[in-house]
Protein backbone atom coordinates (compact mmCIF):
# COMPACT_ATOMS: atom_id res chain seq x y z
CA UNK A 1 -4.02 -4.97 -7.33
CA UNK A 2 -1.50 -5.11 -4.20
CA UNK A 3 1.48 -6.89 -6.09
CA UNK A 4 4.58 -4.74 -6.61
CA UNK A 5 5.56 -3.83 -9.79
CA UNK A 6 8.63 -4.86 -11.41
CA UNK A 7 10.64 -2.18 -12.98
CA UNK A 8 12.92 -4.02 -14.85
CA UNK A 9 10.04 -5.22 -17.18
CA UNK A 10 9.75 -1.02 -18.08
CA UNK A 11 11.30 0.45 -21.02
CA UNK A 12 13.87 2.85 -20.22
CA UNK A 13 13.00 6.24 -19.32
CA UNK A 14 9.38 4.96 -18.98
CA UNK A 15 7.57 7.63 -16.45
CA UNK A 16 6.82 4.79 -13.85
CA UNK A 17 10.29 3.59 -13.58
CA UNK A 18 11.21 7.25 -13.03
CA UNK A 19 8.66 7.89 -10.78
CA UNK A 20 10.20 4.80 -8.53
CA UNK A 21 13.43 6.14 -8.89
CA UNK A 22 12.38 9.16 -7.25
CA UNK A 23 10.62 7.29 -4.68
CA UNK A 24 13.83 6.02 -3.90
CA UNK A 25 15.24 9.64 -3.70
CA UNK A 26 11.96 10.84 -1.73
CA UNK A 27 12.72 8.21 0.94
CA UNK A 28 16.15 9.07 1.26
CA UNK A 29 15.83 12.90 1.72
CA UNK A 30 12.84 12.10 4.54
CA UNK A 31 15.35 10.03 6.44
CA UNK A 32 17.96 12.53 6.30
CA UNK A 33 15.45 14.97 7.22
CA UNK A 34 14.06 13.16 10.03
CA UNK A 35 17.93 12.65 11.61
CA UNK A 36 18.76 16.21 11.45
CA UNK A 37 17.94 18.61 14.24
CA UNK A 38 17.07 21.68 13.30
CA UNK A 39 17.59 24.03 16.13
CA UNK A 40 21.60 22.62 15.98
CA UNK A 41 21.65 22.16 12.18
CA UNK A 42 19.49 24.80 10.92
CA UNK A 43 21.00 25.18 7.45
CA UNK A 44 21.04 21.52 6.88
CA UNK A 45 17.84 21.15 7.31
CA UNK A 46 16.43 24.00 5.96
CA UNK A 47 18.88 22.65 2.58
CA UNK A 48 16.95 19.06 2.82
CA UNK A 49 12.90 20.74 3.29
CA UNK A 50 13.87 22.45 0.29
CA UNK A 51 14.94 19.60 -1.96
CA UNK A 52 11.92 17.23 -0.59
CA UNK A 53 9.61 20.30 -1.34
CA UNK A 54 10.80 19.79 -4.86
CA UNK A 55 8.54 16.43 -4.96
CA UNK A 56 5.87 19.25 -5.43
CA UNK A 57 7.26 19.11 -9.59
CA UNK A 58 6.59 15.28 -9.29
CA UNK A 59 2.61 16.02 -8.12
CA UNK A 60 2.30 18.55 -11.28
CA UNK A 61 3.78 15.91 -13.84
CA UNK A 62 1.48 13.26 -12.29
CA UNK A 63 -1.93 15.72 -12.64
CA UNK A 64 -0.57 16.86 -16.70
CA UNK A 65 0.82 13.33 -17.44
CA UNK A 66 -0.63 10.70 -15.98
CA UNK A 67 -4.26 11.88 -14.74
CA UNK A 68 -5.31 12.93 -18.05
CA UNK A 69 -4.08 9.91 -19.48
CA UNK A 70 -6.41 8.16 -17.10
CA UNK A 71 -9.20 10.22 -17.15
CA UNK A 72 -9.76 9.74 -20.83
CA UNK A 73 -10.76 6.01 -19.65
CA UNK A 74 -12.87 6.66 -17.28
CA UNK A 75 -10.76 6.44 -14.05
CA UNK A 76 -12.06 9.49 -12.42
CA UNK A 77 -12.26 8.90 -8.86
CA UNK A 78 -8.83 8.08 -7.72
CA UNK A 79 -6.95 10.75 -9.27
CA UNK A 80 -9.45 13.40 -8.09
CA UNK A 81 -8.60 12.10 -5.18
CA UNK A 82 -4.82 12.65 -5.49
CA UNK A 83 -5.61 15.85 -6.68
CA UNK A 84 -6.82 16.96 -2.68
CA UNK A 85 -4.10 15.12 -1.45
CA UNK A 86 -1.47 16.93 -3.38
CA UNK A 87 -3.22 20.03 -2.46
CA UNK A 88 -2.87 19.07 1.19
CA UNK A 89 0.68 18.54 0.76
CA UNK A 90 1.45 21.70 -1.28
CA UNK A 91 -0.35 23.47 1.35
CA UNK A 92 1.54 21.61 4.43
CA UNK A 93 5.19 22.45 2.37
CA UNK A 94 3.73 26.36 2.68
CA UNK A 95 3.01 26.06 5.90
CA UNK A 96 6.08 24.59 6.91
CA UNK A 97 8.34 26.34 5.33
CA UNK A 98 6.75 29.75 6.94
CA UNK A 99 7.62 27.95 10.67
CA UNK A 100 10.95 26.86 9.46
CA UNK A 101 11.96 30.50 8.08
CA UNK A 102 10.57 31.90 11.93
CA UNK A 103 12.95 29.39 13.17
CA UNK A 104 9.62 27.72 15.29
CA UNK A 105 11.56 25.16 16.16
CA UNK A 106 9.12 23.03 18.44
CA UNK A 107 6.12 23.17 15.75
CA UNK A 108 8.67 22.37 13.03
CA UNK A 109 9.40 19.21 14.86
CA UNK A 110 6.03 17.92 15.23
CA UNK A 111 4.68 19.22 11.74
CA UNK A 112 7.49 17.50 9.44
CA UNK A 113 6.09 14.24 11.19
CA UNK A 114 2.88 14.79 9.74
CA UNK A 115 4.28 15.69 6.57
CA UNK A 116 6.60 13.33 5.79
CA UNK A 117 3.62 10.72 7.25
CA UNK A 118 1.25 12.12 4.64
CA UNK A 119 4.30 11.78 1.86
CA UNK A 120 4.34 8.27 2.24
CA UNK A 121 1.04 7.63 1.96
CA UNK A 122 0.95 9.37 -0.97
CA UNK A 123 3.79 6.93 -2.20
CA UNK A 124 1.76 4.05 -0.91
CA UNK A 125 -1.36 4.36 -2.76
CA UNK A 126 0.89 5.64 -6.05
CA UNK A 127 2.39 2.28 -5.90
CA UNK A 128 -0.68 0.22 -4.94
CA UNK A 129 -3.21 1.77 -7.26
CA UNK A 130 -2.11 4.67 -9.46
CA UNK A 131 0.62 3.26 -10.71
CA UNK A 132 -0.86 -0.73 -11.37
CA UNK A 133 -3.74 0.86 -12.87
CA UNK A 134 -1.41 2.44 -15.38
């Protein structure tokens, strides 16, 4: 079940191709998030936490949409599975954002590297099983 999926084969506005869209978007606003320091551009990055936080509306439409849809087959495990891990990240965004609005500067550093590490694992195993069991 490792093979990528090809997008192009998706009807438009299908929720997979739009979910790889916003991986695309996702992966952009880590790297720009990862390349600006926030002790000399606080703003910035507060501006960028706030629109990758917004991947948090992607985890809800994943648990109404897809999980359900899933669940009423008998896949179970897995997203029960993402369920945690969503919680994990929810609860990492909360976290962060209280260290970025106290201006913690050296946690903030070392914390959004853990974050960002768990956000693409999240994206992994979306595109390697959620997604090509769907």
């Amino acid at each position: 079940m490792n093979e990528t999926i090809d997008t192009s084969k998706l009807v438009a506005g299908h929720p997979v191709s739009v979910y790889f869209k916003e991986k695309e978007l996702i992966k952009l606003l880590t790297e720009e998030l990862k390349d600006t320091d926030p002790s000399s551009e606080y703003q910035k990055f507060y501006n960028i936490f706030n629109q990758l936080q917004s991947v948090e509306r992607r985890f809800e439409r994943k648990e109404n949409q897809l999980f359900p849809f899933l669940e009423k087959r008998g896949w179970n495990n897995p997203s029960q599975g993402m369920w945690s891990f969503h919680d994990t990240l929810r609860e990492q965004f909360r976290l962060l954002r209280k260290k970025i609005e106290a201006r913690e500067i050296e946690e903030i550093d070392q914390d959004i590297q853990y974050l960002i590490s768990g956000i693409f694992r999240l994206l992994l195993i979306e595109e390697t099983t959620l997604f090509q069991t769907l």
